[in-house]
N, C-alpha and C. Protein backbone atom coordinates (compact mmCIF):
# COMPACT_ATOMS: atom_id res chain seq x y z
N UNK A 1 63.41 86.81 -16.52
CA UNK A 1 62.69 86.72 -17.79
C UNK A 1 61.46 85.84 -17.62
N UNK A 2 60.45 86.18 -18.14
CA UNK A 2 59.10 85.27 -18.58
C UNK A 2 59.59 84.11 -18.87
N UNK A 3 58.69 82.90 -18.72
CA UNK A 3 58.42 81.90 -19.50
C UNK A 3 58.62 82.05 -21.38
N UNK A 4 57.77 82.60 -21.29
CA UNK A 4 58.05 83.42 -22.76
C UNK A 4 59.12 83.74 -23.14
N UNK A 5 59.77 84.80 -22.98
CA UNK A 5 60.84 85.55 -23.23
C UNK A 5 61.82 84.15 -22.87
N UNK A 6 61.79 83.25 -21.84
CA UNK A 6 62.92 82.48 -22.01
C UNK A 6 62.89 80.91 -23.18
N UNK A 7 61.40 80.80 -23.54
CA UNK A 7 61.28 79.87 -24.92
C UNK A 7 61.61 80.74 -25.86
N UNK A 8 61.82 81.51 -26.17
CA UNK A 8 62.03 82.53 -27.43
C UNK A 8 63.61 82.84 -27.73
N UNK A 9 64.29 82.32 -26.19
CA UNK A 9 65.64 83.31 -26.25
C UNK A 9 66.16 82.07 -26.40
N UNK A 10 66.11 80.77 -25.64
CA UNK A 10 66.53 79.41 -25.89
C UNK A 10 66.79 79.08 -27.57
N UNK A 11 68.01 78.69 -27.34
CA UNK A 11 68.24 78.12 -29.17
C UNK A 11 67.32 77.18 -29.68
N UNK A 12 67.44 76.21 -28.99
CA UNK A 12 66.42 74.89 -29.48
C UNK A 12 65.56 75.04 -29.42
N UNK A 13 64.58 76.45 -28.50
CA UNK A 13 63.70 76.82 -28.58
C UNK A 13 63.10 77.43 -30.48
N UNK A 14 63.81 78.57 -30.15
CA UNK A 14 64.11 79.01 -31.25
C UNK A 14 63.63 78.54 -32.73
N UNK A 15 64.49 77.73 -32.63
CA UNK A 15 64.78 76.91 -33.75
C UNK A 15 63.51 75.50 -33.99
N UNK A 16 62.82 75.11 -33.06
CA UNK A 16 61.67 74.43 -32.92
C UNK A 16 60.38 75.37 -33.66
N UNK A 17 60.32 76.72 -33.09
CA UNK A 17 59.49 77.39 -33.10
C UNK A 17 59.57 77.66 -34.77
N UNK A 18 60.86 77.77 -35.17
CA UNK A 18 60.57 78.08 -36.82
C UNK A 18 60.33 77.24 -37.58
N UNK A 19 60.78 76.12 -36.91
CA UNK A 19 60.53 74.54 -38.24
C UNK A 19 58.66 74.63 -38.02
N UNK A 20 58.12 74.56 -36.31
CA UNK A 20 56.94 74.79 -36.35
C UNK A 20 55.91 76.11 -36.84
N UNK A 21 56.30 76.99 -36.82
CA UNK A 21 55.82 78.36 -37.75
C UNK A 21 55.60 77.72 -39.39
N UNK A 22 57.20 77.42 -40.05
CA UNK A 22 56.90 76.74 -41.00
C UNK A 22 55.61 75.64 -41.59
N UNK A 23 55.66 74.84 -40.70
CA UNK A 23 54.33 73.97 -40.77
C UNK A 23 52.83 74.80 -40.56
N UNK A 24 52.76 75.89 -40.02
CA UNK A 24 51.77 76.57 -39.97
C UNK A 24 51.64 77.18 -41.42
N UNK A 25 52.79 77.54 -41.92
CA UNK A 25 52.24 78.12 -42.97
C UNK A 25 51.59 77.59 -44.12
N UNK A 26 51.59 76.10 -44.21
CA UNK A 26 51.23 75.36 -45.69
C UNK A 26 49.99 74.39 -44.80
N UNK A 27 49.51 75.01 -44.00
CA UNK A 27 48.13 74.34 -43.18
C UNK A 27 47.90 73.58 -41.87
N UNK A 28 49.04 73.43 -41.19
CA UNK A 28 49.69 72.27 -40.00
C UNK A 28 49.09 72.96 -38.91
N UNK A 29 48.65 72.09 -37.95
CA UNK A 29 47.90 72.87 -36.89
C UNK A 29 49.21 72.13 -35.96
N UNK A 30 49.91 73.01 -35.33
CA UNK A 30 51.03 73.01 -34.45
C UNK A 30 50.72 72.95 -33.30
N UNK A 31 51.34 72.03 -31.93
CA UNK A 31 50.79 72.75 -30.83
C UNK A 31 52.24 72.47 -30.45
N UNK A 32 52.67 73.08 -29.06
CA UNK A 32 54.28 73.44 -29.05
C UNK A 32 54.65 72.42 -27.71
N UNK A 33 55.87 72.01 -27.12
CA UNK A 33 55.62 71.72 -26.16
C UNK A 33 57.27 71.79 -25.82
N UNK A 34 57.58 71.45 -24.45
CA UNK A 34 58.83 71.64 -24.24
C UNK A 34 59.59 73.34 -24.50
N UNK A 35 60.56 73.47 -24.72
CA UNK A 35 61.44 74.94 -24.97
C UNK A 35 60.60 75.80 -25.83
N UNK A 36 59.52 75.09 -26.63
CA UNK A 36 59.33 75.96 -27.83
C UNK A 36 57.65 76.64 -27.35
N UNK A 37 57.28 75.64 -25.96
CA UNK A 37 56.03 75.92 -25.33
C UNK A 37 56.61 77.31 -24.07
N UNK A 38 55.35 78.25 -24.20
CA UNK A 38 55.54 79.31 -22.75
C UNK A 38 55.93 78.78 -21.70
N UNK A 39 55.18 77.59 -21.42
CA UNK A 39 54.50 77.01 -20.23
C UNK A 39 55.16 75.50 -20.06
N UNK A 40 56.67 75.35 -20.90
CA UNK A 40 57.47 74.33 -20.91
C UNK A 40 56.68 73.14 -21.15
N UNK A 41 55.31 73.06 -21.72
CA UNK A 41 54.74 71.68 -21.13
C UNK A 41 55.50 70.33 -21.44
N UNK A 42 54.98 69.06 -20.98
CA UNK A 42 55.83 68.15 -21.78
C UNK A 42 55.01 67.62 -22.99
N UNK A 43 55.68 66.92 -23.79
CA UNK A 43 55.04 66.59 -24.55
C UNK A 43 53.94 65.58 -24.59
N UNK A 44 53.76 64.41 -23.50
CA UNK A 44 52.92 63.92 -23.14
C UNK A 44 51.82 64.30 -22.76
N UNK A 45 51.86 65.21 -22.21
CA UNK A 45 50.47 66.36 -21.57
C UNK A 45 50.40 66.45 -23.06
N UNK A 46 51.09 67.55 -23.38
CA UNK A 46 50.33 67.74 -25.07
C UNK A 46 49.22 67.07 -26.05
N UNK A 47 50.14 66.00 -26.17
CA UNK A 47 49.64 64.30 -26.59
C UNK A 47 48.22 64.43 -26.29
N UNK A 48 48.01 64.69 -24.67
CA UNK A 48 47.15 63.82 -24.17
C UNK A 48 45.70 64.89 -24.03
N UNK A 49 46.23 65.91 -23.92
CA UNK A 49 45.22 66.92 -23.72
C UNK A 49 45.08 67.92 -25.29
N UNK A 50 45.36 67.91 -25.87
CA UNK A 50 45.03 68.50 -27.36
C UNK A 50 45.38 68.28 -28.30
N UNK A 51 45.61 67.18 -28.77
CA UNK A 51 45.49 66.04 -29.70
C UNK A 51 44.89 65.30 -30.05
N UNK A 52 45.06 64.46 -31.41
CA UNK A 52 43.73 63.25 -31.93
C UNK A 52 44.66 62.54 -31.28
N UNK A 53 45.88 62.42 -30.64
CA UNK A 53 46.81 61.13 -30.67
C UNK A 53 46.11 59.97 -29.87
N UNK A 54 44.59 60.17 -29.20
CA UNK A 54 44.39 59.28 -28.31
C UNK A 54 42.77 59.12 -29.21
N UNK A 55 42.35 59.86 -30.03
CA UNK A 55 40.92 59.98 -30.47
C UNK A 55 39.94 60.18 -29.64
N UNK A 56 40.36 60.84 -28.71
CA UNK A 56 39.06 61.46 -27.56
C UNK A 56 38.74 63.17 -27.98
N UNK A 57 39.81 63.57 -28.96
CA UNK A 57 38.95 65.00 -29.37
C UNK A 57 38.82 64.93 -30.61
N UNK A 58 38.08 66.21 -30.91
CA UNK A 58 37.62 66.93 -31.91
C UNK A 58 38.80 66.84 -33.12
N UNK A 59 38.00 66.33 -33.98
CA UNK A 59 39.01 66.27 -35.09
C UNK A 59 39.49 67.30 -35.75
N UNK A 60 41.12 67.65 -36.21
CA UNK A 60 41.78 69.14 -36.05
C UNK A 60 40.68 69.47 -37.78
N UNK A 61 40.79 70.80 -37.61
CA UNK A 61 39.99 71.88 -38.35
C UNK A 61 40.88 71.47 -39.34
N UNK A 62 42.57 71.88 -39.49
CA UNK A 62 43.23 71.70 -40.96
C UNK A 62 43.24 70.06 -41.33
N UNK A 63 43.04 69.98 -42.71
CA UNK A 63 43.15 69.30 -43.64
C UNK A 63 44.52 68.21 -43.65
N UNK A 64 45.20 69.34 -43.32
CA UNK A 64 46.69 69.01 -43.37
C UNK A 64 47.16 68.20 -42.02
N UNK A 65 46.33 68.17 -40.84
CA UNK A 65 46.58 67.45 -40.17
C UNK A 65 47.32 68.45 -38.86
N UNK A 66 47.90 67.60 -37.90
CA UNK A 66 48.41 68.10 -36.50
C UNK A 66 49.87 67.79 -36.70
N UNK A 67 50.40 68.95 -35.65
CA UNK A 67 51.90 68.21 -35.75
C UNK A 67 52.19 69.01 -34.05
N UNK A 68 52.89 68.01 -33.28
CA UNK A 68 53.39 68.19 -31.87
C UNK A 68 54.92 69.10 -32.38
N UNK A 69 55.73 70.24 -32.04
CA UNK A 69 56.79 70.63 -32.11
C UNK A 69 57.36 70.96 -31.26
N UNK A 70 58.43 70.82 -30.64
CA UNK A 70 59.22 71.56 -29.55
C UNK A 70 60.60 70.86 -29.47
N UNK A 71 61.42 71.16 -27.98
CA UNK A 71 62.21 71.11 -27.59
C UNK A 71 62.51 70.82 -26.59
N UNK A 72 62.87 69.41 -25.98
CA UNK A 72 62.98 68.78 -24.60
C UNK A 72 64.45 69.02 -24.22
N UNK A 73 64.42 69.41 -22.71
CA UNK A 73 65.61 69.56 -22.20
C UNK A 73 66.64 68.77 -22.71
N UNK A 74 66.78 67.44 -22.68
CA UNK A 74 67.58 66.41 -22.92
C UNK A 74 67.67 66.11 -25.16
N UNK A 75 68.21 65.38 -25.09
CA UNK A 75 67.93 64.97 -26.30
C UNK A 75 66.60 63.45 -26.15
N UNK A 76 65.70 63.10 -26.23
CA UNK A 76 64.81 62.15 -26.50
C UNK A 76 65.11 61.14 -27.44
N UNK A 77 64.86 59.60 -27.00
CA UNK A 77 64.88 58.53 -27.71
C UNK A 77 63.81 57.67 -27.48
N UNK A 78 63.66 57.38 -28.32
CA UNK A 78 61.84 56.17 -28.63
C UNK A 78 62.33 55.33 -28.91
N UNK A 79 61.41 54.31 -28.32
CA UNK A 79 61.42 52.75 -28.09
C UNK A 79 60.08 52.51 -27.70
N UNK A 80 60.34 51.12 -28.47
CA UNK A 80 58.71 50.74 -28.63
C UNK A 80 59.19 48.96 -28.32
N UNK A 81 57.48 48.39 -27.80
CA UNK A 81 57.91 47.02 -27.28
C UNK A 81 56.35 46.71 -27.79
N UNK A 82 55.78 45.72 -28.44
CA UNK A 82 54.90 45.07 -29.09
C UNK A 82 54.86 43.99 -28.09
N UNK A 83 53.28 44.18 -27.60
CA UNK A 83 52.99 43.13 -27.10
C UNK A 83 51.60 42.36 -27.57
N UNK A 84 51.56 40.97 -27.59
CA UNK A 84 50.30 40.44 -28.34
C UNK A 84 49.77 39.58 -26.72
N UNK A 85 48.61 40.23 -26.96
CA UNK A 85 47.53 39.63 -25.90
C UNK A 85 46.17 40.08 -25.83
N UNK A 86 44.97 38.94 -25.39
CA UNK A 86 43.82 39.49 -25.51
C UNK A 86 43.26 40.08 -24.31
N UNK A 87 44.27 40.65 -23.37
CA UNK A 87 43.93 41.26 -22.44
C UNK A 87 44.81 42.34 -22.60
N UNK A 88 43.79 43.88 -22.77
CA UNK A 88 44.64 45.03 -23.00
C UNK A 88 45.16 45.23 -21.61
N UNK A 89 44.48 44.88 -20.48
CA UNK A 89 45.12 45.13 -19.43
C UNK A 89 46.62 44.89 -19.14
N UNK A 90 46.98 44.17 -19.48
CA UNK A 90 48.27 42.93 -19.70
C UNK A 90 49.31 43.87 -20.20
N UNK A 91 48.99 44.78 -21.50
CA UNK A 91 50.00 45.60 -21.82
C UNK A 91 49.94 47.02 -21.25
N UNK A 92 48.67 47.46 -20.78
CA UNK A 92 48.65 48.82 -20.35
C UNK A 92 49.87 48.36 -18.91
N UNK A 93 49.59 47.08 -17.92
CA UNK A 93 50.08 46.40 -16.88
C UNK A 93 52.29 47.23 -17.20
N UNK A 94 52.60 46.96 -18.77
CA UNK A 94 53.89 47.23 -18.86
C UNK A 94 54.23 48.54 -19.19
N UNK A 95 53.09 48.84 -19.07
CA UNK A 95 53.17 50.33 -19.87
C UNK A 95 53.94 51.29 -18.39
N UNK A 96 53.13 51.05 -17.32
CA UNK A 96 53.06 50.97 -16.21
C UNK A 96 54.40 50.95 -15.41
N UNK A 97 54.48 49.54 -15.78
CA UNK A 97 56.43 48.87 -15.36
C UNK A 97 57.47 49.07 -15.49
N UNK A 98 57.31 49.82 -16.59
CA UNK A 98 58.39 50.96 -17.10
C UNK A 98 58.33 52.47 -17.10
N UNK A 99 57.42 53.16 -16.78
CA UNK A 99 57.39 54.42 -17.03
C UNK A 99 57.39 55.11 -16.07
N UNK A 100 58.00 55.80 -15.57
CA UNK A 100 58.40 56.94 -14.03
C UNK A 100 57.20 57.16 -13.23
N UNK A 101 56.52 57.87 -14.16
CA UNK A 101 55.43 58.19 -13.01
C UNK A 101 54.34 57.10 -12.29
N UNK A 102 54.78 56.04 -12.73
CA UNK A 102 53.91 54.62 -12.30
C UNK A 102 55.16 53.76 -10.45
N UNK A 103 56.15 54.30 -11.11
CA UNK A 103 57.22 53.76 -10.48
C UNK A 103 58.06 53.12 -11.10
N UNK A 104 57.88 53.22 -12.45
CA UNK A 104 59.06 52.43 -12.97
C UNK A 104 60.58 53.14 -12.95
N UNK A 105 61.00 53.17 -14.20
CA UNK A 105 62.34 53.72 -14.63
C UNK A 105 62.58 55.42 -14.31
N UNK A 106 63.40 56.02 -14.10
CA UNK A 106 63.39 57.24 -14.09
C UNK A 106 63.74 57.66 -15.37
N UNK A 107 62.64 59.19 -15.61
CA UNK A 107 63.25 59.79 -17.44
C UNK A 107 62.60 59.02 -18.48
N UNK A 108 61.31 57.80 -17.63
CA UNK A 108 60.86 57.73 -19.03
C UNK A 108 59.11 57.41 -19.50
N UNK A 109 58.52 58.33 -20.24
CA UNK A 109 57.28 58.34 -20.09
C UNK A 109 57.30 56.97 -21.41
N UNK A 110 55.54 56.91 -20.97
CA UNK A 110 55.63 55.50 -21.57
C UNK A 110 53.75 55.49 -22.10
N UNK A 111 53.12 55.25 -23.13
CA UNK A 111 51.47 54.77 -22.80
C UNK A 111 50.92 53.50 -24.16
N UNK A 112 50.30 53.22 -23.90
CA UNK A 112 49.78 52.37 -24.59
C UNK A 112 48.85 52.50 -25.83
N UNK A 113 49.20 51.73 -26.95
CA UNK A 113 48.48 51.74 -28.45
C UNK A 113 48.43 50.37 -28.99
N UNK A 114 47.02 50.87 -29.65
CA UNK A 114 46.49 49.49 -30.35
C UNK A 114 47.42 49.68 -31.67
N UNK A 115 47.95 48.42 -31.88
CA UNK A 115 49.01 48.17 -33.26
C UNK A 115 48.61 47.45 -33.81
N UNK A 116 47.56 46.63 -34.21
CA UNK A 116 46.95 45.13 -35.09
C UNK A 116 46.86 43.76 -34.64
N UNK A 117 46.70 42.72 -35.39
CA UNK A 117 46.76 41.86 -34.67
C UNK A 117 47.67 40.79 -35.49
N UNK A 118 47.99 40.03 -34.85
CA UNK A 118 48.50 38.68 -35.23
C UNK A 118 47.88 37.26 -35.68
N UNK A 119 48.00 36.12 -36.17
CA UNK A 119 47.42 35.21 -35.95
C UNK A 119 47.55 34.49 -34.74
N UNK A 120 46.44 33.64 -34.56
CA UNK A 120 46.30 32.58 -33.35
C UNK A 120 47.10 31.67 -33.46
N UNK A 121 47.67 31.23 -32.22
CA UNK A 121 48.52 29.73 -32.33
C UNK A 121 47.86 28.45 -33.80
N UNK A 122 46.47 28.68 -33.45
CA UNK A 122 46.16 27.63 -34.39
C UNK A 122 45.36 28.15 -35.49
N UNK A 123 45.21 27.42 -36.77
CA UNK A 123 44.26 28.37 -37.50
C UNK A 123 42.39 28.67 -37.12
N UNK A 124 42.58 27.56 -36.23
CA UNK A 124 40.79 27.96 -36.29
C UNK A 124 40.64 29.40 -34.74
N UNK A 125 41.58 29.70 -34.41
CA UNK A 125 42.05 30.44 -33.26
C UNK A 125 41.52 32.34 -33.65
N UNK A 126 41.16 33.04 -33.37
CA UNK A 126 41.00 34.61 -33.38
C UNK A 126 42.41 34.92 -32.99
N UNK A 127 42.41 36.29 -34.45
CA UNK A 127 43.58 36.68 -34.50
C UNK A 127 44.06 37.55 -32.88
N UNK A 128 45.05 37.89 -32.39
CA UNK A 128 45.41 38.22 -31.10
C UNK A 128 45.65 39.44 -31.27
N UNK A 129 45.61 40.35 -30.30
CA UNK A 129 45.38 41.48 -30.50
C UNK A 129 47.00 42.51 -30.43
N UNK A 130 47.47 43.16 -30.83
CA UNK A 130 48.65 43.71 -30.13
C UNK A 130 48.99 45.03 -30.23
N UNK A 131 48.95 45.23 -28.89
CA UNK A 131 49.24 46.26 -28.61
C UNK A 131 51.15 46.63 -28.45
N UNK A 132 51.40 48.55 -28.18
CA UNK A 132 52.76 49.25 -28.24
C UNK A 132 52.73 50.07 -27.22
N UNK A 133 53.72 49.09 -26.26
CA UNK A 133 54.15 50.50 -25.47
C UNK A 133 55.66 51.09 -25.73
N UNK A 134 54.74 52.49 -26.19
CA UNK A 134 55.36 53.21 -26.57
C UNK A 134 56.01 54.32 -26.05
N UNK A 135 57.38 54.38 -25.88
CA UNK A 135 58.35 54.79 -24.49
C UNK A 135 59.04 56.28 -25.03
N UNK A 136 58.89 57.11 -24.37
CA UNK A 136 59.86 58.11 -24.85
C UNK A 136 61.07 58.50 -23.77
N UNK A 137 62.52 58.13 -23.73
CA UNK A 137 63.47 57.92 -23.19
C UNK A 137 64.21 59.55 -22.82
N UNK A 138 63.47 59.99 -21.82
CA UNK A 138 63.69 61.82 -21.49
C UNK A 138 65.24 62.28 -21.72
N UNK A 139 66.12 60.80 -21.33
CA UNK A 139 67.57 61.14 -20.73
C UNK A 139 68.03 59.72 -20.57
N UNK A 140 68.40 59.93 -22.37
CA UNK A 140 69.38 57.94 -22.19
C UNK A 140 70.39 58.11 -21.88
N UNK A 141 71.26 59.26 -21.36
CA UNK A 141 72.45 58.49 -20.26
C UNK A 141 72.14 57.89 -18.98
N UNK A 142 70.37 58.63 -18.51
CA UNK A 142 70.38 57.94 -16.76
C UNK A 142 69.65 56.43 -17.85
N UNK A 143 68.87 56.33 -18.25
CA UNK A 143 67.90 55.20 -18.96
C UNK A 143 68.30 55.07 -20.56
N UNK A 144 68.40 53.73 -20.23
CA UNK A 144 68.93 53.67 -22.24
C UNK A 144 67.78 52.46 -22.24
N UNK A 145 67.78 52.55 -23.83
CA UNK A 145 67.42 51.17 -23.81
C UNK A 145 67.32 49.66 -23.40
N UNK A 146 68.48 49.46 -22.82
CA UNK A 146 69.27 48.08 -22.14
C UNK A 146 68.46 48.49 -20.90
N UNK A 147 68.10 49.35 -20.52
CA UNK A 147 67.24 49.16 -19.21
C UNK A 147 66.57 49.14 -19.09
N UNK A 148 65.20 49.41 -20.68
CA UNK A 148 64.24 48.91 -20.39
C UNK A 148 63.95 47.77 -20.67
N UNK A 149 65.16 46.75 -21.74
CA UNK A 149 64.75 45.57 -21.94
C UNK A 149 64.64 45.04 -20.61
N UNK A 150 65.61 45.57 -19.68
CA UNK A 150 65.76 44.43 -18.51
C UNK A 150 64.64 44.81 -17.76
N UNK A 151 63.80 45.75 -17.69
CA UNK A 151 62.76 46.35 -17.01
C UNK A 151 61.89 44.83 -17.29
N UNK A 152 61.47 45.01 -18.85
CA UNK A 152 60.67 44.12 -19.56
C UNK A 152 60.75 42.54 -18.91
N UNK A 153 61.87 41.88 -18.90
CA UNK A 153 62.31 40.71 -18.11
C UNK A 153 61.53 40.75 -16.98
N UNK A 154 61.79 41.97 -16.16
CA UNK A 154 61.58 41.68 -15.12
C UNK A 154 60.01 41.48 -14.96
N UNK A 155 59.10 42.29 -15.73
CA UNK A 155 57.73 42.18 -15.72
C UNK A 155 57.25 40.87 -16.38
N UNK A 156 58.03 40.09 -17.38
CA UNK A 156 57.66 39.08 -17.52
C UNK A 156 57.56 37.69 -16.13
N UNK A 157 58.96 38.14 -15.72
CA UNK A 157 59.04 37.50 -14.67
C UNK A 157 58.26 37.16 -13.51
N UNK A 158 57.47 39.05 -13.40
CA UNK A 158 56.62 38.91 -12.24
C UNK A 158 55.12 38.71 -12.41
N UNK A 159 55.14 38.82 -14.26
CA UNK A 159 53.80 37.73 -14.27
C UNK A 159 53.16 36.71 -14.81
N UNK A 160 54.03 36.37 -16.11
CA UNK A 160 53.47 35.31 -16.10
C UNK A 160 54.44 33.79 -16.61
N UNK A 161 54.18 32.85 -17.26
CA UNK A 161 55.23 31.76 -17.05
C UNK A 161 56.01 31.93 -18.47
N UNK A 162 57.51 32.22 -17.99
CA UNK A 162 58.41 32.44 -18.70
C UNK A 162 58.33 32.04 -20.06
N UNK A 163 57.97 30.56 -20.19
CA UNK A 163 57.95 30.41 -21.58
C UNK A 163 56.93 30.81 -22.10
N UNK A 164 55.67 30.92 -21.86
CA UNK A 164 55.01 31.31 -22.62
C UNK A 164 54.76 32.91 -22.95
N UNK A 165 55.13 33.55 -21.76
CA UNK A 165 55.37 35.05 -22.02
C UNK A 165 55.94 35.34 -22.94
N UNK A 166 57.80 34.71 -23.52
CA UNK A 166 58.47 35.04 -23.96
C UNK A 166 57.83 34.48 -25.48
N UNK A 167 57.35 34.07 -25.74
CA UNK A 167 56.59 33.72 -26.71
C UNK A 167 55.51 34.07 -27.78
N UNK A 168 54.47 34.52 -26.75
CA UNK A 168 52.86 34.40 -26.96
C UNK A 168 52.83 36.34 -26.89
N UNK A 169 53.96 36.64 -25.59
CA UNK A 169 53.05 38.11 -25.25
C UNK A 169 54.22 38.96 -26.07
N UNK A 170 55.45 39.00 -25.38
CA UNK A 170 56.55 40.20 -25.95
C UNK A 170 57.16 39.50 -27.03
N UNK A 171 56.50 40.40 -28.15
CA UNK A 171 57.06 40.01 -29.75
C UNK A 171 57.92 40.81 -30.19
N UNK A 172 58.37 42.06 -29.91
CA UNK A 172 59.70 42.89 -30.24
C UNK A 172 59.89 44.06 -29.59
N UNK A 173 60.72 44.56 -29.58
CA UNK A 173 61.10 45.77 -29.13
C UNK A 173 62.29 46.32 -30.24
N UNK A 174 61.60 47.74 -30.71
CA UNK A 174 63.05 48.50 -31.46
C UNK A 174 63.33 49.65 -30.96
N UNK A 175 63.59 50.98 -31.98
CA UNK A 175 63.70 52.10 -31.91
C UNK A 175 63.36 52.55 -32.57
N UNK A 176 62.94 53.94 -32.59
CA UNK A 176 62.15 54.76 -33.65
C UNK A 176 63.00 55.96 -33.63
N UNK A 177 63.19 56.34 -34.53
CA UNK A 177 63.98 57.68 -34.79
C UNK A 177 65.67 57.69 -34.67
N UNK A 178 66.06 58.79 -34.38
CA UNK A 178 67.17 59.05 -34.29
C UNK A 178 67.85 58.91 -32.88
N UNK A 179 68.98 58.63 -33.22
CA UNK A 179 69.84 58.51 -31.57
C UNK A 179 70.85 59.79 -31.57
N UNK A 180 71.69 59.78 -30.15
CA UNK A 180 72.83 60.56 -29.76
C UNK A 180 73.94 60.68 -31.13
N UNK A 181 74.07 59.07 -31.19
CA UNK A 181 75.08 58.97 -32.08
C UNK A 181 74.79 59.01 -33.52
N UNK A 182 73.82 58.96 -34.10
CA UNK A 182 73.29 59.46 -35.53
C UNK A 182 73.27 60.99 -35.35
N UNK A 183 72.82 61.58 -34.65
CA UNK A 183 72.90 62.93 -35.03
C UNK A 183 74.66 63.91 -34.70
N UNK A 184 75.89 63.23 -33.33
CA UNK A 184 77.03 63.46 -33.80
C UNK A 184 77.42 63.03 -35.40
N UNK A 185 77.19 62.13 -35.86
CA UNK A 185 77.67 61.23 -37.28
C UNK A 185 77.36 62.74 -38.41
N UNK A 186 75.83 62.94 -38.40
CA UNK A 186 75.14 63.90 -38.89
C UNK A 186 75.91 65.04 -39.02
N UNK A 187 76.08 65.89 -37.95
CA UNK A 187 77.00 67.03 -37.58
C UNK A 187 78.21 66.88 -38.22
N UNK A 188 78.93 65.61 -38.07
CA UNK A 188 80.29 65.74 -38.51
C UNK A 188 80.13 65.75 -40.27
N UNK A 189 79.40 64.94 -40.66
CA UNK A 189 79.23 64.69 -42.01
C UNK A 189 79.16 66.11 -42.28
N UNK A 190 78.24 66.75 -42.25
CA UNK A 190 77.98 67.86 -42.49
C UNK A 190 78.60 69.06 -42.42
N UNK A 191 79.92 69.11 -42.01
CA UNK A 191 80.79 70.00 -41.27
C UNK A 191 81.73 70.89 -42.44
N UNK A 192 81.41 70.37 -43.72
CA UNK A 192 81.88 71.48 -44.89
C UNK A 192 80.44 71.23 -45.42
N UNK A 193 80.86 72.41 -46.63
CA UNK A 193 79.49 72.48 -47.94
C UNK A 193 79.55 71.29 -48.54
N UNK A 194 80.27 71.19 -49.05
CA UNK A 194 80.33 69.54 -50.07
C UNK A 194 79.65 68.57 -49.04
N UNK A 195 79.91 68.47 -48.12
CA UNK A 195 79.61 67.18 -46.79
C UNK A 195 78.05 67.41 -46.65
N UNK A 196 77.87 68.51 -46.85
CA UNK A 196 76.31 68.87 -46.34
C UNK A 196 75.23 68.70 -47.34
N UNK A 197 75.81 68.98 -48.60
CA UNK A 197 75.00 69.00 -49.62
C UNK A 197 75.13 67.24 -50.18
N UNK A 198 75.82 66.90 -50.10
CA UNK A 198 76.25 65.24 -50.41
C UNK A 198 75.09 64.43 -49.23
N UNK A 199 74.99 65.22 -48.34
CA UNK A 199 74.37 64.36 -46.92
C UNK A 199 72.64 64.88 -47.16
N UNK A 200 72.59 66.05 -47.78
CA UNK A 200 71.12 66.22 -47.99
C UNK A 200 70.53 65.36 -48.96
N UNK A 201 71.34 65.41 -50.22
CA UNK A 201 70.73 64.75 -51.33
C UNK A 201 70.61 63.37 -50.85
N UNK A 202 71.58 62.99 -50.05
CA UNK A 202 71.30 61.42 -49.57
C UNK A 202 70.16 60.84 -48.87
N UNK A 203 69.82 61.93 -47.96
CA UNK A 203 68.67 61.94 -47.31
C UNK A 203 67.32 62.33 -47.86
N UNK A 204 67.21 62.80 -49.20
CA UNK A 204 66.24 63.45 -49.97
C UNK A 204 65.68 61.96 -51.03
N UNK A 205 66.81 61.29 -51.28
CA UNK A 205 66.72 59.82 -52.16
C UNK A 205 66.54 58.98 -51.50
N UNK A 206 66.31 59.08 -50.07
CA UNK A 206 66.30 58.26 -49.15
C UNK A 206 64.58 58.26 -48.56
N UNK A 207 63.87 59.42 -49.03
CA UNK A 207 62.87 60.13 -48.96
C UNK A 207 62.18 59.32 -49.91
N UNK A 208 62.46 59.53 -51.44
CA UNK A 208 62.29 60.08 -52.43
C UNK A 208 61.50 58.30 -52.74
N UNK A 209 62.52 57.35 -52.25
CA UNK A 209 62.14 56.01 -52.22
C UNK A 209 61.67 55.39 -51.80
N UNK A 210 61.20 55.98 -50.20
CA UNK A 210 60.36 55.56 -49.28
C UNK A 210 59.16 56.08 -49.86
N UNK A 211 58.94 56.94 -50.18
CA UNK A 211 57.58 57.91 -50.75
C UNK A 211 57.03 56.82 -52.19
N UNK A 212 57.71 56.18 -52.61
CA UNK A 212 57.85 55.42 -54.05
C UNK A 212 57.23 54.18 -53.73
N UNK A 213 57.76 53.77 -52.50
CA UNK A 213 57.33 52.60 -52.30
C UNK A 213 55.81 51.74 -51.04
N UNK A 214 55.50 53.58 -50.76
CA UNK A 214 54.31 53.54 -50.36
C UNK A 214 52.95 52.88 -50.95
């Protein structure tokens, strides 16, 4: 079978392709990547080559904005690590330390974004700049999170003085989105009508309040 014919026949393919069709129809300029792409791409290429996500192109034609859709082999987990420093080098440096194709971790792409700034140690000080590297985790059974904190350690370690690193440069690390185990929880909840419809509305008020409090 084609490339084609095998994103089309793939479930998660499938099923990517219609949530993204959907978004086409009310104005969403889609681009596909993973199961739901011909050409499997990953989503980072995507990102990086036909997208505003970096502001090096052309700003999208719809109104409505861009949306990345697909389907990665694995299930995907994001993690993000905030770092404040006035040398972007410093964080692109971890972006680096962790992410596969640099030599870091295996399974996990990784790049760098400007996130705001902080204040200076002192008040008469310029606010500090901080940047996100921002990790997408291909396959958290080989790489979880716990390995990239310890990744992180270790780059503190190898550059600069402990206390003040732990301080001044790495200000947090979370997660973004959904995990393994939120979406089993999900499934099970959901596993009669009553369960499903009880679990939508929950998630719809859960919407409904975030949207409220924008």
């Amino acid at each position: 079978a084609s490339s084609l014919n095998l994103a089309a026949t793939l479930p998660s393919g499938w099923v990517a392709r219609t949530v993204g069709h959907a978004l086409e129809q009310v104005g969403v300029q889609v681009f596909w990547y993973g199961h739901a792409d011909p050409h499997e791409t990953p989503l980072a290429k995507v990102r990086k080559d036909k997208t505003e996500f970096f502001m090096s192109l052309p700003s999208s034609p719809s109104t409505m904005g861009q949306a990345t859709v697909g389907a990665p082999p694995y299930f995907v987990e994001n993690y993000n690590i905030q770092v404040a420093t006035h040398d972007k080098r410093m964080a692109q440096s971890l972006t680096k330390w962790v992410r596969s194709r640099d030599g870091g971790l295996p399974f996990v792409e990784a790049l760098t974004l400007s996130y705001g700034t902080i204040p200076g140690r002192c008040v008469e000080d310029d606010p500090i700049p901080v940047y996100e590297v921002a990790c997408n985790l291909l396959n958290p059974t080989v790489t979880s999170t716990k390995d990239i904190d310890v990744r992180v350690q270790t780059w503190i370690m190898a550059n600069h003085d402990v206390k003040d690193a732990s301080i001044a440069m790495v200000q947090s690390s979370y997660r973004v989105g959904t995990t393994v185990d939120m979406c089993l929880s999900a499934l099970y909840e959901t596993s009669t009508p009553e369960g499903e419809q009880e679990y939508n509305q929950r998630i719809r008020n859960a919407l409904e309040g975030y949207l409220k409090d924008r």
